[in-house]
C-alpha atoms as a PDB file:
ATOM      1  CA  UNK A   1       0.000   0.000   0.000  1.00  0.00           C
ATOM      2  CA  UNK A   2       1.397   3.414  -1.007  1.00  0.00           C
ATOM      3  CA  UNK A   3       1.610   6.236   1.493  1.00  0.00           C
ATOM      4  CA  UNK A   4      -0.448   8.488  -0.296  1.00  0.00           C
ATOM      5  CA  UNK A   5      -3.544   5.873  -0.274  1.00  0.00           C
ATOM      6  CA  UNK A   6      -2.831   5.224   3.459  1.00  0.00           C
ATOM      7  CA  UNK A   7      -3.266   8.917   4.192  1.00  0.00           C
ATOM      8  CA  UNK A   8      -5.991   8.954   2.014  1.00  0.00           C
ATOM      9  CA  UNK A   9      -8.004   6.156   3.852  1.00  0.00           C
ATOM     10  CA  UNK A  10      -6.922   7.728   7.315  1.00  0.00           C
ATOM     11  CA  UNK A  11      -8.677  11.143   5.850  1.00  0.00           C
ATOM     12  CA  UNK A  12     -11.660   8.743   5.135  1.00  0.00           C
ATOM     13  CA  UNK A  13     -12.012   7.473   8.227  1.00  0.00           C
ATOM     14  CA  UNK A  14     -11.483  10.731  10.280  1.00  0.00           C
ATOM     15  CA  UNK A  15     -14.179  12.666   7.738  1.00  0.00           C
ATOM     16  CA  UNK A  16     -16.858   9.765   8.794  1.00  0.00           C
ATOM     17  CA  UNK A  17     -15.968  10.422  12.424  1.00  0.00           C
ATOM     18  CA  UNK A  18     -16.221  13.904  12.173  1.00  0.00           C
ATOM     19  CA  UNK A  19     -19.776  13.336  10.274  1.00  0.00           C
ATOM     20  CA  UNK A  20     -22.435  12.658  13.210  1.00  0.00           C
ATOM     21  CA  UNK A  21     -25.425  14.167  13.305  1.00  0.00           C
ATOM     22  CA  UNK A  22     -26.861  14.898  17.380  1.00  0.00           C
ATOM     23  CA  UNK A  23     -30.351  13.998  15.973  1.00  0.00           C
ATOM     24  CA  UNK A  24     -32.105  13.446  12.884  1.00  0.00           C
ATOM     25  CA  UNK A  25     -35.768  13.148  11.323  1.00  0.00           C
ATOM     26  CA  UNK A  26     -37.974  14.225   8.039  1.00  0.00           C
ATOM     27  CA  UNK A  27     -37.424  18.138   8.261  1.00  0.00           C
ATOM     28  CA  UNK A  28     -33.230  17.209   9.117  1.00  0.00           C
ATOM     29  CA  UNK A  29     -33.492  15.172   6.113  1.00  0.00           C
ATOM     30  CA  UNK A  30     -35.588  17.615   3.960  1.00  0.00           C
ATOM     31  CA  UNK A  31     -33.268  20.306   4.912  1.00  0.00           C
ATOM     32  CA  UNK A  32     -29.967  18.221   4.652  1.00  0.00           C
ATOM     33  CA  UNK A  33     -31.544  16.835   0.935  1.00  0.00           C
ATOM     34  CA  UNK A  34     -32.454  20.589   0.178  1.00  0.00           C
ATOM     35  CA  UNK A  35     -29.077  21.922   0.912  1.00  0.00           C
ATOM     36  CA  UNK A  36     -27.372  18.805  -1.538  1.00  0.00           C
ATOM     37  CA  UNK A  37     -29.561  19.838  -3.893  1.00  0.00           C
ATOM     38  CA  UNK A  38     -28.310  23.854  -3.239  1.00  0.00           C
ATOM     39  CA  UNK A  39     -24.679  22.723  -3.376  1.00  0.00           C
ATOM     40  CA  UNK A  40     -25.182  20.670  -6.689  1.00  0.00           C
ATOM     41  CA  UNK A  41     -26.385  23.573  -8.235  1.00  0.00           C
ATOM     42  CA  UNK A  42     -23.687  25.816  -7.078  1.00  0.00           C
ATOM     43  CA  UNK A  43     -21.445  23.743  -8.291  1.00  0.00           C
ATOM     44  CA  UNK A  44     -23.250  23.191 -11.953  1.00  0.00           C
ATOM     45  CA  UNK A  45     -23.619  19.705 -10.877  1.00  0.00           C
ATOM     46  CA  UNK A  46     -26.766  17.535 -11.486  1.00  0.00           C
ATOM     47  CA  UNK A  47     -27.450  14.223  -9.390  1.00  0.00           C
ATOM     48  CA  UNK A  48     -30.001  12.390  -7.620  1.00  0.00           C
ATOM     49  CA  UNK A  49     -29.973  13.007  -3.550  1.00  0.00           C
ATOM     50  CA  UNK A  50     -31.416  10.365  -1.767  1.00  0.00           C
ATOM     51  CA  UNK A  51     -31.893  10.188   2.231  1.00  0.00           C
ATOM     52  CA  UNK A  52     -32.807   6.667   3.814  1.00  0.00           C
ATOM     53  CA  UNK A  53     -32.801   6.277   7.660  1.00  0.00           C
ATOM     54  CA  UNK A  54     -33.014   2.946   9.054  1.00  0.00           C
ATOM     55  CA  UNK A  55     -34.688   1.563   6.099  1.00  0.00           C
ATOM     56  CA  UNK A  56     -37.491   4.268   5.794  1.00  0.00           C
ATOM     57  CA  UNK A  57     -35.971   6.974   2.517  1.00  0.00           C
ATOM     58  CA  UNK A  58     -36.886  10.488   3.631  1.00  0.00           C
ATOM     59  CA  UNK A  59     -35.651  12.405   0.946  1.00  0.00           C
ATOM     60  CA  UNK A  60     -35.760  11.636  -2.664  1.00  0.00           C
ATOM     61  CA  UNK A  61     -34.980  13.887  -5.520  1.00  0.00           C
ATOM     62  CA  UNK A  62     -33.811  13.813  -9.355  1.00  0.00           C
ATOM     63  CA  UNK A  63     -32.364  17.390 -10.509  1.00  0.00           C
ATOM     64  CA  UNK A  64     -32.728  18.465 -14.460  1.00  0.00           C
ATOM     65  CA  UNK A  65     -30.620  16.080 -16.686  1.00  0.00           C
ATOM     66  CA  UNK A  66     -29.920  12.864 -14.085  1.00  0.00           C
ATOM     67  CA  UNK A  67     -31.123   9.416 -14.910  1.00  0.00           C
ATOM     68  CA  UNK A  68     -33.479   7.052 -13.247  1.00  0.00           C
ATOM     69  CA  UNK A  69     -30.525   4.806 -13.985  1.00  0.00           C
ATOM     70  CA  UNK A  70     -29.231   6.680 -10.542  1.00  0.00           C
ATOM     71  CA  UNK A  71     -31.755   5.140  -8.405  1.00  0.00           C
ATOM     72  CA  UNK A  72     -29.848   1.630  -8.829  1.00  0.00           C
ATOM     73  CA  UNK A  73     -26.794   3.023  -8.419  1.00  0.00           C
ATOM     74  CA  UNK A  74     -28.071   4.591  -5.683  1.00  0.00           C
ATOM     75  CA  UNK A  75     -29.346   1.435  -3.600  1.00  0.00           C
ATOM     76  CA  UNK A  76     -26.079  -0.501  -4.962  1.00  0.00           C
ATOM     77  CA  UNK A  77     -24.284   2.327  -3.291  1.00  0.00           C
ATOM     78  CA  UNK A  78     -26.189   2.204  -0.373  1.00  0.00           C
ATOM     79  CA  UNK A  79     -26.229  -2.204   0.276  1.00  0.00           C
ATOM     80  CA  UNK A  80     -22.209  -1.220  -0.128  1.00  0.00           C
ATOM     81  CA  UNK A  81     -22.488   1.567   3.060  1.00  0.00           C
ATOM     82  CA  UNK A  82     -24.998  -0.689   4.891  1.00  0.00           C
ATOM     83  CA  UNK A  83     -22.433  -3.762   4.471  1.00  0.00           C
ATOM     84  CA  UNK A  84     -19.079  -2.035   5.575  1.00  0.00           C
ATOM     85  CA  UNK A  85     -20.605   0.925   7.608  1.00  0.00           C
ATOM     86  CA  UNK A  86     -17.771   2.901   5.674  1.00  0.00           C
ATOM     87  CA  UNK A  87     -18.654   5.242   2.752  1.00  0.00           C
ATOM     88  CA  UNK A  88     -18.939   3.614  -0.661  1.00  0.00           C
ATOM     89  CA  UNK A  89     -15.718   5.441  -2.219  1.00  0.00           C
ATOM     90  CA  UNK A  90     -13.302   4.761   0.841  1.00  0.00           C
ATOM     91  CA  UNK A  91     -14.426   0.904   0.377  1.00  0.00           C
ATOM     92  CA  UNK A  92     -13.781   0.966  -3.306  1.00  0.00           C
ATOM     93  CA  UNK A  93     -10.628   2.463  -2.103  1.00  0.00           C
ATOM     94  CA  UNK A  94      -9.994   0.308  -0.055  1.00  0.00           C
ATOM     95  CA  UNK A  95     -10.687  -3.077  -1.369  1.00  0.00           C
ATOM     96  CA  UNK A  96      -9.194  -1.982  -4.751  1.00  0.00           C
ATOM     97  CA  UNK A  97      -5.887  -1.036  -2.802  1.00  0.00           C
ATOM     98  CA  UNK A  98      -6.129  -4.375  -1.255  1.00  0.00           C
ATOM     99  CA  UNK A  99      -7.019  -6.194  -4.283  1.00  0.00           C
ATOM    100  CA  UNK A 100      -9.770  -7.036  -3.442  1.00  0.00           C
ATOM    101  CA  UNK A 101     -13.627  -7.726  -4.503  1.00  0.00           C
ATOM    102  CA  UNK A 102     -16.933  -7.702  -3.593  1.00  0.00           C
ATOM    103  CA  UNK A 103     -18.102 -10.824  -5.380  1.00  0.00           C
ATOM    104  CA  UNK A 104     -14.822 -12.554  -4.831  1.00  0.00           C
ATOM    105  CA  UNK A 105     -13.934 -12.008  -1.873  1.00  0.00           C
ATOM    106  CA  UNK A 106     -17.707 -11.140  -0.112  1.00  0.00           C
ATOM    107  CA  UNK A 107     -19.892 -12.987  -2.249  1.00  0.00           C
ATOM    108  CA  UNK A 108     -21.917 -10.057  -3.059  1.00  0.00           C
ATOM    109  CA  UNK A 109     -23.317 -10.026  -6.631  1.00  0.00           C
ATOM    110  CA  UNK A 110     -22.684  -6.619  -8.535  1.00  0.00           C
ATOM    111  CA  UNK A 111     -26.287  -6.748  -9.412  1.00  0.00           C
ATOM    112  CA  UNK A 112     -26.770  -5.533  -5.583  1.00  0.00           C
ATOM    113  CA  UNK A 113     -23.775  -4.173  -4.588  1.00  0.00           C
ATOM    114  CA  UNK A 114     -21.303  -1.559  -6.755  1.00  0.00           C
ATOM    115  CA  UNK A 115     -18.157   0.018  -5.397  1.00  0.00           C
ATOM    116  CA  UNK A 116     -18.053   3.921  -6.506  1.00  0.00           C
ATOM    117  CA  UNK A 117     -18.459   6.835  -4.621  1.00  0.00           C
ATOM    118  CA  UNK A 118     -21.418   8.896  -3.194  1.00  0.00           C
ATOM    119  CA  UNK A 119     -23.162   7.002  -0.469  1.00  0.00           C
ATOM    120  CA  UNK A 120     -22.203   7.653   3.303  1.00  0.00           C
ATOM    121  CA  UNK A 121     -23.210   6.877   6.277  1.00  0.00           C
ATOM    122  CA  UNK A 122     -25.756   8.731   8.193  1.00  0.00           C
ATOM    123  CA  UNK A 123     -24.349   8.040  11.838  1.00  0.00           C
ATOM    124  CA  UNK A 124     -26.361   9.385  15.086  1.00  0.00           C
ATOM    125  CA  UNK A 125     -24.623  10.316  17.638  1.00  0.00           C
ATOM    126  CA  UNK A 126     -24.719   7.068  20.329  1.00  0.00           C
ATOM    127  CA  UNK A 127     -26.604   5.713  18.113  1.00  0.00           C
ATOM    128  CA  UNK A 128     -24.159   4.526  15.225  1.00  0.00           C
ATOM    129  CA  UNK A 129     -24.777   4.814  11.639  1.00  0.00           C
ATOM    130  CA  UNK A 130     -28.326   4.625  11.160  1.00  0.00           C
ATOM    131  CA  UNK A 131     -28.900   5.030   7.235  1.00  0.00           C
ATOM    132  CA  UNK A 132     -27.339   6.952   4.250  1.00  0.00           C
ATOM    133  CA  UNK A 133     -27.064   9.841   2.614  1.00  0.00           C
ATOM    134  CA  UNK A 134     -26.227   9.493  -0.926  1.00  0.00           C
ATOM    135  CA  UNK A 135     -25.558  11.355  -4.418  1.00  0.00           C
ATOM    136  CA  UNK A 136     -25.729   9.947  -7.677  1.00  0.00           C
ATOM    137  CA  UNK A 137     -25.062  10.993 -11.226  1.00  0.00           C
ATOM    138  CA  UNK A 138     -20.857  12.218 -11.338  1.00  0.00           C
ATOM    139  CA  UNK A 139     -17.669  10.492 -11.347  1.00  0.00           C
ATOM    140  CA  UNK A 140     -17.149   8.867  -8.146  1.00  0.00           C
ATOM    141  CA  UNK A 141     -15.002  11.454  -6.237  1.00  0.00           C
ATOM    142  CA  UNK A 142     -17.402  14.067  -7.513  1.00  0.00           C
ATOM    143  CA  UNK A 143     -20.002  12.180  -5.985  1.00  0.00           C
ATOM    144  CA  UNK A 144     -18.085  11.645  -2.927  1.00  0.00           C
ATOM    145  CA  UNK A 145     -16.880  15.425  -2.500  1.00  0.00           C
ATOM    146  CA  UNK A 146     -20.285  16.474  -3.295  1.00  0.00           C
ATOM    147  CA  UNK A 147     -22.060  14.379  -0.211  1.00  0.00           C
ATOM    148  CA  UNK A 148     -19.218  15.415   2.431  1.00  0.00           C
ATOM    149  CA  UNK A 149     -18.850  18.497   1.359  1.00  0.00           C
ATOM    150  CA  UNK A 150     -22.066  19.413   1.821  1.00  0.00           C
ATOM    151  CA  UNK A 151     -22.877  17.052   5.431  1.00  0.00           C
ATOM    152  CA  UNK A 152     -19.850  19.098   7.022  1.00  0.00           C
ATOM    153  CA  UNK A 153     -21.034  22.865   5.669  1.00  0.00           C
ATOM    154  CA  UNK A 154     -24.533  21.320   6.644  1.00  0.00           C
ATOM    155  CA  UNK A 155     -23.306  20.279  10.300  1.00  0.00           C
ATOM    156  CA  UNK A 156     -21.508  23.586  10.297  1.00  0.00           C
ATOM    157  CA  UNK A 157     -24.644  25.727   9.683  1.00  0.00           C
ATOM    158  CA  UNK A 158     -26.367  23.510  12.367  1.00  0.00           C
ATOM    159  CA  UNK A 159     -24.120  24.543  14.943  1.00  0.00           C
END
């Protein structure tokens, strides 16, 4: 393993640590999907946002020029978070650096489970993670920036 990519995993992990939410429900959701959906646009970006906690999806929306396509890249993403309880893009990272796959090494089909970045875990304080908050519809680090960007300037605002 390379020093840069063991930095870069370390930066992973710390950025999920630093990502916990006090509490969460609908209107955190609807105001966490909303502000995605504000930092998207800044950015020129179109994706789909989606919000799941603990199985129930509280936010769902498609900006101008996505795909539905992203909705199964979306819960492929998500199966990949909910497996690992890391974000999607720091397990591709990951298991690529270790040469490793999912199907091969996990048994979990691609059909249901893709590595590439934009899902991460939406983790309650003493609670743990407790669902995801995803972006779909860029090249994986895009998607990834995009979500963690926008959970930390989202957590920030929050106070």
């Amino acid at each position: 393993m390379n020093l840069t990519m063991i930095e870069k995993l370390k930066e992973m992990k710390q950025e999920e640590l630093e990502s916990v939410f006090a509490t969460f429900g609908s209107e955190t959701a609807l105001n966490l999907g909303l502000h995605l959906v504000e930092e998207a646009k800044r950015r020129s970006q179109a994706v789909t946002i989606d919000i799941t906690l603990k199985g129930h999806r509280l936010f769902l929306h498609a900006m101008e020029g996505t795909h539905p396509d992203n909705e199964d890249w979306i819960r492929r993403k998500n199966n990949v978070v909910n497996h690992f309880s890391s974000s999607s893009w720091h397990t591709a990272l990951r298991l690529r650096n270790e040469n490793q796959t999912l199907e091969h090494n996990f048994n979990l089909p691609s059909s249901d489970y893709v590595l590439a970045g934009g899902a991460f875990p939406l983790i309650l304080e003493n609670e743990g993670q407790v669902g995801t908050i995803t972006v779909s519809g860029l090249p994986d680090e895009e998607d990834h920036d995009l979500v963690t960007t926008g959970i930390r300037s989202f957590l920030l605002q929050q106070g």
